[in-house]
Protein backbone atom coordinates (compact mmCIF):
# COMPACT_ATOMS: atom_id res chain seq x y z
CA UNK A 1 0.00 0.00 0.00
CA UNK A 2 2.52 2.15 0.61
CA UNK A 3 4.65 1.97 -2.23
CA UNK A 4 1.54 2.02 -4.22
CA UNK A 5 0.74 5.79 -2.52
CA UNK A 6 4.37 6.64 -3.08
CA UNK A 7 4.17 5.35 -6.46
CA UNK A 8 1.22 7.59 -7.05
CA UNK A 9 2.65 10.71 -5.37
CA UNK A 10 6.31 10.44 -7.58
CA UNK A 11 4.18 10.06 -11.36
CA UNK A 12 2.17 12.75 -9.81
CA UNK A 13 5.06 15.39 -9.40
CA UNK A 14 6.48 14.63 -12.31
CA UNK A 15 3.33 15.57 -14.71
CA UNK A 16 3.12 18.37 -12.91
CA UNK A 17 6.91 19.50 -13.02
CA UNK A 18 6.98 18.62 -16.81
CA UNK A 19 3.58 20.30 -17.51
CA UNK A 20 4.76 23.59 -15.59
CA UNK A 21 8.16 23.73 -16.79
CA UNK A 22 7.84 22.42 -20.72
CA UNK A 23 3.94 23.87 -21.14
CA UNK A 24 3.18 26.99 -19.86
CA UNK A 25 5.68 28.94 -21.93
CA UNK A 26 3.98 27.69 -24.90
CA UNK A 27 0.57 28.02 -23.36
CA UNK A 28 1.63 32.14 -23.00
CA UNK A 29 2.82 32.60 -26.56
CA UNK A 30 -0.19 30.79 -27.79
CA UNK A 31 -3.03 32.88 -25.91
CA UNK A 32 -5.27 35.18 -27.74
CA UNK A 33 -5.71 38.81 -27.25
CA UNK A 34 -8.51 38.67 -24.24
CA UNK A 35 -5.84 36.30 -22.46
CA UNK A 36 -3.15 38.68 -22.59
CA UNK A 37 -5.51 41.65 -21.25
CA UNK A 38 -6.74 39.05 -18.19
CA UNK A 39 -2.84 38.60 -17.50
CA UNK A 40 -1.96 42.33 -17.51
CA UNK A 41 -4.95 43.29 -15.30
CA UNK A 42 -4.46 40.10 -13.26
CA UNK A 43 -0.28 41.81 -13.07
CA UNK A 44 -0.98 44.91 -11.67
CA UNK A 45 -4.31 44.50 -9.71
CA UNK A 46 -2.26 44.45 -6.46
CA UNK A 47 -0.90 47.59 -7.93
CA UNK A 48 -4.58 48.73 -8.61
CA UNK A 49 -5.45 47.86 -4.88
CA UNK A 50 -2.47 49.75 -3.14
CA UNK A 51 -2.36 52.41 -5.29
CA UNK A 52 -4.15 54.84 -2.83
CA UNK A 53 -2.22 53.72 0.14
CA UNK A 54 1.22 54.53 -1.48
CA UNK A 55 0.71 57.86 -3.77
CA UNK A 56 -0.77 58.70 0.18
CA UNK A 57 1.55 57.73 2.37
CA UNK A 58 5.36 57.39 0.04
CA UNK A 59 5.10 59.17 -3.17
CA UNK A 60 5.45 62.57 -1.63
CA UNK A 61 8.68 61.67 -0.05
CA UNK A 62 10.05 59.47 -2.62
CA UNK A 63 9.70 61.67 -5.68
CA UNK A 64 12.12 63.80 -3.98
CA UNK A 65 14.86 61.18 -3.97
CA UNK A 66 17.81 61.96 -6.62
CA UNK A 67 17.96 58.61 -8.57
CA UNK A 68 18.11 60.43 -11.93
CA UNK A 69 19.91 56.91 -14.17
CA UNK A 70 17.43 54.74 -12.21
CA UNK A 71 14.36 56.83 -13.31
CA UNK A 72 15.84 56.93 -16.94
CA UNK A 73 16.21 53.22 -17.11
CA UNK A 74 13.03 52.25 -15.04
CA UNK A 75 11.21 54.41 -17.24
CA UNK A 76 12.28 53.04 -21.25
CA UNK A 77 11.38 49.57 -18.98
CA UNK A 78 8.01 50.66 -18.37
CA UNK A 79 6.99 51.78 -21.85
CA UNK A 80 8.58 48.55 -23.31
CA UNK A 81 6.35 46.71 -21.11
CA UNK A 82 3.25 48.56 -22.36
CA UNK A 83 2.32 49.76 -18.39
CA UNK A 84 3.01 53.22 -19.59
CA UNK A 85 -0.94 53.87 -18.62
CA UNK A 86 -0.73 51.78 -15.84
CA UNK A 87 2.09 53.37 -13.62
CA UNK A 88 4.66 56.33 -13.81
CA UNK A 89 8.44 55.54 -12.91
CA UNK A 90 7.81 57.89 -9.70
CA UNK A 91 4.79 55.61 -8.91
CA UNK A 92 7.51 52.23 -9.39
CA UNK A 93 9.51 53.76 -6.82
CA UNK A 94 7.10 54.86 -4.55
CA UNK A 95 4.99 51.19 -5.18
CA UNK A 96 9.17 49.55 -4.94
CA UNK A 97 8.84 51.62 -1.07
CA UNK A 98 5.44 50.64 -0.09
CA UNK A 99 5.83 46.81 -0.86
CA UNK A 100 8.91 46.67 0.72
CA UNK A 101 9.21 48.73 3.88
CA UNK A 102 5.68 50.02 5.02
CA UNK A 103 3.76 46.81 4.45
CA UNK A 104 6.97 44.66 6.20
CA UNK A 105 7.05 47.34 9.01
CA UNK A 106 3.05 47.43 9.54
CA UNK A 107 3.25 43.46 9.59
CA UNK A 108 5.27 42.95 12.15
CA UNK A 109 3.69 46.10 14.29
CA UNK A 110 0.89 44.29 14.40
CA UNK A 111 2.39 40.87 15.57
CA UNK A 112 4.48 42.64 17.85
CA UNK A 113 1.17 44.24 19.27
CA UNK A 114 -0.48 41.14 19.61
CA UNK A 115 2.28 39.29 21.61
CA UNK A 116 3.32 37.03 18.96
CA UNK A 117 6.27 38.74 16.93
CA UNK A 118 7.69 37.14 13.40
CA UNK A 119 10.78 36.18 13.75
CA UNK A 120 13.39 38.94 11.78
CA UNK A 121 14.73 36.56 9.19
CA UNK A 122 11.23 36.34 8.36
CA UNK A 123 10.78 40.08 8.23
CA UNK A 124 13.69 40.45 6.24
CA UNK A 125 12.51 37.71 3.18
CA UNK A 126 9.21 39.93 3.13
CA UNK A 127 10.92 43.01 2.68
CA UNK A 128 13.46 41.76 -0.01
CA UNK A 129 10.71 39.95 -1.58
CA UNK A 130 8.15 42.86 -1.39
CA UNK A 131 10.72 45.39 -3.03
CA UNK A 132 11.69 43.23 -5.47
CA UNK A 133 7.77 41.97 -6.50
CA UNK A 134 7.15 45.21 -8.75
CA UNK A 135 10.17 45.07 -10.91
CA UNK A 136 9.39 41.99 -11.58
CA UNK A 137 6.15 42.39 -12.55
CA UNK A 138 7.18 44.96 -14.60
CA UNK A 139 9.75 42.30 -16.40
CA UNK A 140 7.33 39.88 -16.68
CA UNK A 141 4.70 42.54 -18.67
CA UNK A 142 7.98 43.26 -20.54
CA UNK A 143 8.83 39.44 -21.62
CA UNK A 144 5.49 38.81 -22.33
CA UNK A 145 5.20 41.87 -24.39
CA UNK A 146 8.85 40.90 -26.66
CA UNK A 147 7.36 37.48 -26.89
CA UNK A 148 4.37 38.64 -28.82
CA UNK A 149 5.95 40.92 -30.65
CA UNK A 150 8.30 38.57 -32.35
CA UNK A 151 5.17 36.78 -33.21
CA UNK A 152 3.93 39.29 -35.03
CA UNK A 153 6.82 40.93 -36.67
CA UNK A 154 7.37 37.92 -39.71
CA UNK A 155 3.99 38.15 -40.61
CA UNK A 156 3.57 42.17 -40.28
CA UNK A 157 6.83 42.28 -42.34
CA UNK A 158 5.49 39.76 -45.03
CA UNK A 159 2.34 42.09 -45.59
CA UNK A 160 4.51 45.21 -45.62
CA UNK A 161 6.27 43.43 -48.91
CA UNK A 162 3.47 42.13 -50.61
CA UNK A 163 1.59 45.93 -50.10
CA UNK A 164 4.92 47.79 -51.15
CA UNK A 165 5.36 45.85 -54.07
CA UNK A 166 1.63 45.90 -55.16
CA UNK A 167 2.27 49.49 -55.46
CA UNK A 168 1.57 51.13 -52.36
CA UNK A 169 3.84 53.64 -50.36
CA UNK A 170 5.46 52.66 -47.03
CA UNK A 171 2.56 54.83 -45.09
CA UNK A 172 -0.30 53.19 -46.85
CA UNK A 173 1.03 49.79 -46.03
CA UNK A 174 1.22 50.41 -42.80
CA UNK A 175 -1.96 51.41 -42.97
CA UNK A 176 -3.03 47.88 -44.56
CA UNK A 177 -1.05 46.10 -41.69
CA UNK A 178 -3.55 48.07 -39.13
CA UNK A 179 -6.43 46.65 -41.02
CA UNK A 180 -5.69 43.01 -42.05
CA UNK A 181 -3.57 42.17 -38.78
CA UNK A 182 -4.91 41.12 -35.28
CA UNK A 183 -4.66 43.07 -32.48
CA UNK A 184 -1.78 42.66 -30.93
CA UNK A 185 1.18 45.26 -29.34
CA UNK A 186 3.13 45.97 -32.05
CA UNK A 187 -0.05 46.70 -34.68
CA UNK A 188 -0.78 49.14 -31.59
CA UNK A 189 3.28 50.83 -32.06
CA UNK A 190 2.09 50.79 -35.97
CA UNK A 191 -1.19 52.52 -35.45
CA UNK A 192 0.28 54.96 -32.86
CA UNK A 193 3.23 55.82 -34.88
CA UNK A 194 0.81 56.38 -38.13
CA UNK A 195 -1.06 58.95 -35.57
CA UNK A 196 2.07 60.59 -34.53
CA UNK A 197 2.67 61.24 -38.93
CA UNK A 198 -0.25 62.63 -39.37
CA UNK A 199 0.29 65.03 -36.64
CA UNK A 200 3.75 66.08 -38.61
CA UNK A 201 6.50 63.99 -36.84
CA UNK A 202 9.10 62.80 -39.24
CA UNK A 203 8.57 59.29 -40.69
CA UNK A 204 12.26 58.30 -39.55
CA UNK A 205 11.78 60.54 -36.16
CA UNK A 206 8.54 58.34 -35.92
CA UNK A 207 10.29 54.92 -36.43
CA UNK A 208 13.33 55.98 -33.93
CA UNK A 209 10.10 57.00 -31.33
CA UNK A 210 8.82 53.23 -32.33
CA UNK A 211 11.95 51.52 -31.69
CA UNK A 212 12.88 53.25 -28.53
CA UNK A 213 9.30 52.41 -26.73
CA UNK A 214 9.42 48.49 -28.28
CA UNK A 215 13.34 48.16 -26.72
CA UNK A 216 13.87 44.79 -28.62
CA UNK A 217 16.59 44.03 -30.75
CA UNK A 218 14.69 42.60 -34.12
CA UNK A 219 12.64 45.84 -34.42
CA UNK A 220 15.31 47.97 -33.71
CA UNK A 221 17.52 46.07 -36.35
CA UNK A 222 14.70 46.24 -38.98
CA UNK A 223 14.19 50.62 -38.21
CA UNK A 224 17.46 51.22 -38.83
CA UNK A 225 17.75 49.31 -42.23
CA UNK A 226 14.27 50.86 -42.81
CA UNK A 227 15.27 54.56 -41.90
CA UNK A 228 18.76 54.53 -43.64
CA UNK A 229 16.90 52.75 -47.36
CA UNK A 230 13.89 55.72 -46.68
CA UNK A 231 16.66 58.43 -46.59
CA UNK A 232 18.81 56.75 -49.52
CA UNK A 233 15.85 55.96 -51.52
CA UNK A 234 16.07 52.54 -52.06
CA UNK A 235 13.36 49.85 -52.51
CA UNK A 236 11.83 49.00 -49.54
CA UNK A 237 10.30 46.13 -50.73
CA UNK A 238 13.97 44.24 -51.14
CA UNK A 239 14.92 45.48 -47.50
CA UNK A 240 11.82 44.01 -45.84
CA UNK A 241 11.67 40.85 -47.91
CA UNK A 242 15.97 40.82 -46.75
CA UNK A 243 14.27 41.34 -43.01
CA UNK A 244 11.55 38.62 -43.41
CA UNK A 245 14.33 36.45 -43.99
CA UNK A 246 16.82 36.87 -41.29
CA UNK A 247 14.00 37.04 -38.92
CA UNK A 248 12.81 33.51 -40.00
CA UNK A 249 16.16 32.51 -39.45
CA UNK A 250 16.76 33.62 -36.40
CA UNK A 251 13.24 32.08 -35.01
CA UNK A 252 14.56 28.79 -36.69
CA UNK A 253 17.61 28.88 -35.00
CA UNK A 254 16.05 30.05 -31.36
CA UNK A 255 14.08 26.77 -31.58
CA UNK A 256 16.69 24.54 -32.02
CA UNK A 257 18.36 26.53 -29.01
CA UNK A 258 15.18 25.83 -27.21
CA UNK A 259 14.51 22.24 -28.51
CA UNK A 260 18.24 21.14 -27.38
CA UNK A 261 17.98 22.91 -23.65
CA UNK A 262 14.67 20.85 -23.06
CA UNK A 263 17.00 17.06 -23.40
CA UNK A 264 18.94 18.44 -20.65
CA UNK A 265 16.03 20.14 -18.63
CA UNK A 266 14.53 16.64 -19.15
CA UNK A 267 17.81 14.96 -17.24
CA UNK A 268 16.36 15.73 -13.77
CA UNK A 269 13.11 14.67 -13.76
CA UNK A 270 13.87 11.27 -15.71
CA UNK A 271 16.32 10.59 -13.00
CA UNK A 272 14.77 11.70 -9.79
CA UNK A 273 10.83 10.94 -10.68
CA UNK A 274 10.47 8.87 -14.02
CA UNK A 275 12.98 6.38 -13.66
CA UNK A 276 11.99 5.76 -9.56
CA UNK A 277 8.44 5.60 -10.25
CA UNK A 278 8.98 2.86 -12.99
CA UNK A 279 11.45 0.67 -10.64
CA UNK A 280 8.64 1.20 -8.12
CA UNK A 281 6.16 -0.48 -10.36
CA UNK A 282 8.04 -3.25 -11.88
CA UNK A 283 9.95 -4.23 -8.92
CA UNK A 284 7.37 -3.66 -6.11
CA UNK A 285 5.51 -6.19 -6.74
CA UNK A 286 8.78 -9.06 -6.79
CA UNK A 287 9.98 -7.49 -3.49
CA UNK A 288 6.25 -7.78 -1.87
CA UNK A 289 6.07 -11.52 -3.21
CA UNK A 290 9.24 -12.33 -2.35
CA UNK A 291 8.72 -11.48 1.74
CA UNK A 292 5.89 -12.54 1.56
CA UNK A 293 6.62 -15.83 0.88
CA UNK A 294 8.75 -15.95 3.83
């Protein structure tokens, strides 16, 4: 009975280690549109619920901190991650505060009021873990972001081609991309840089804007051909069809990265669950005959 149960428990943790670890990657690149929105509100809706407590109590004292490379940095992180309407870099600090020294502090006031303090390496993991929390949910927004964005950039670049060399300019297929291609975050850089045209920025100013708020290397790589063949005047539709390309390429050769670092991230569960569990059921049986014929 018992090394039936244990049986059970081992295959148990290792479908869920292998489901976690090998799935849910590929479950997050796969989601539709309404699936990324629930995960960004589901992000920051402890933000949503403290914001009042900490633009009350720590914003007025931490926007007056000097942390001037911090902000800058913090801040290009923020946009990239599409929380731009979400949160200010003055409200990451001030949220960075909150989480990590006034909730901690209040925590622990209250124990210690109630005759039953936390111990103080417990104090400290809540305060490391509560300052670190909102940078990473701002990383995770961020990943997430990248990850759909090289999605979408092979396919936006293919229709860019095809409606440049049907005969349209480089504004009216960016136009097309808006209407034939899904939601998504980069149609939304498209459609926002086409707004900031019409109000008279620069088409290359416009693309530098793009690149700067996206912060990923393929779409900055794929501006700056764009914006030096706009100024030299040469076909676009031979850059982007160059770009679709070495894009393709370099997804091809990401999966192979990815498809050889799973045989190794397989080693450890094979060894420590898999290959137990299976002795467990072939052997377990012998073993319980065998003393029990004595």
């Amino acid at each position: 009975m018992i090394i039936a149960l244990l049986s059970i428990g081992v295959t148990g943790g290792t479908a869920f280690y292998l489901s976690w670890n090998l799935f849910s990657g590929a479950l997050e690149d796969a989601a539709a549109g309404r699936l990324e929105q629930d995960q960004k509100t589901a992000s920051t809706g402890l933000l949503k619920l403290t914001r009042p407590l900490f633009k009350a109590l720590v914003m007025p004292y931490s926007q007056k901190l000097k942390l001037e490379d911090w902000k800058k940095n913090n801040k290009r992180r923020i946009v990239s991650a599409g929380l731009e309407d979400a949160l200010d870099v003055n409200e990451l600090l001030a949220f960075k505060i909150f989480m990590g020294i006034v909730v901690p502090i209040s925590i622990y006031t209250y124990f210690l009021i109630t005759g039953s303090p936390i111990p103080i390496w417990l104090m400290g993991a809540m305060m490391l873990i509560g300052f670190v929390y909102p940078s990473l949910m701002v990383s995770s927004a961020r990943k997430n972001r990248h990850e759909e964005i090289k999605l979408q950039l092979p396919f936006v670049i293919d229709l860019l081609t095809l409606s440049t060399e049907a005969g349209l300019d480089f504004i009216g297929a960016l136009q097309k991309v808006v209407e034939k291609t899904r939601s998504g975050p980069l149609v939304q850089e498209i459609e926002r840089m086409l707004q900031e045209i019409r109000l008279g920025t620069t088409r290359a100013d416009s693309m530098r804007a793009m690149s700067w708020r996206i912060d990923l290397q393929e779409t900055s790589s794929l501006i700056a051909v764009l914006v030096t063949a706009d100024q030299m005047g040469a076909s676009l539709g031979d850059v982007l069809r160059v770009q679709s390309d070495l894009i393709r390429t370099q997804r091809f050769t990401s999966a192979e990265k990815k498809g050889a670092a799973a045989t190794q991230k397989l080693l450890f569960p094979l060894i420590f669950f898999i290959m137990p569990a299976v002795f467990i059921m072939i052997f377990g049986p012998v073993i319980l005959g065998f003393f029990g014929a004595k």
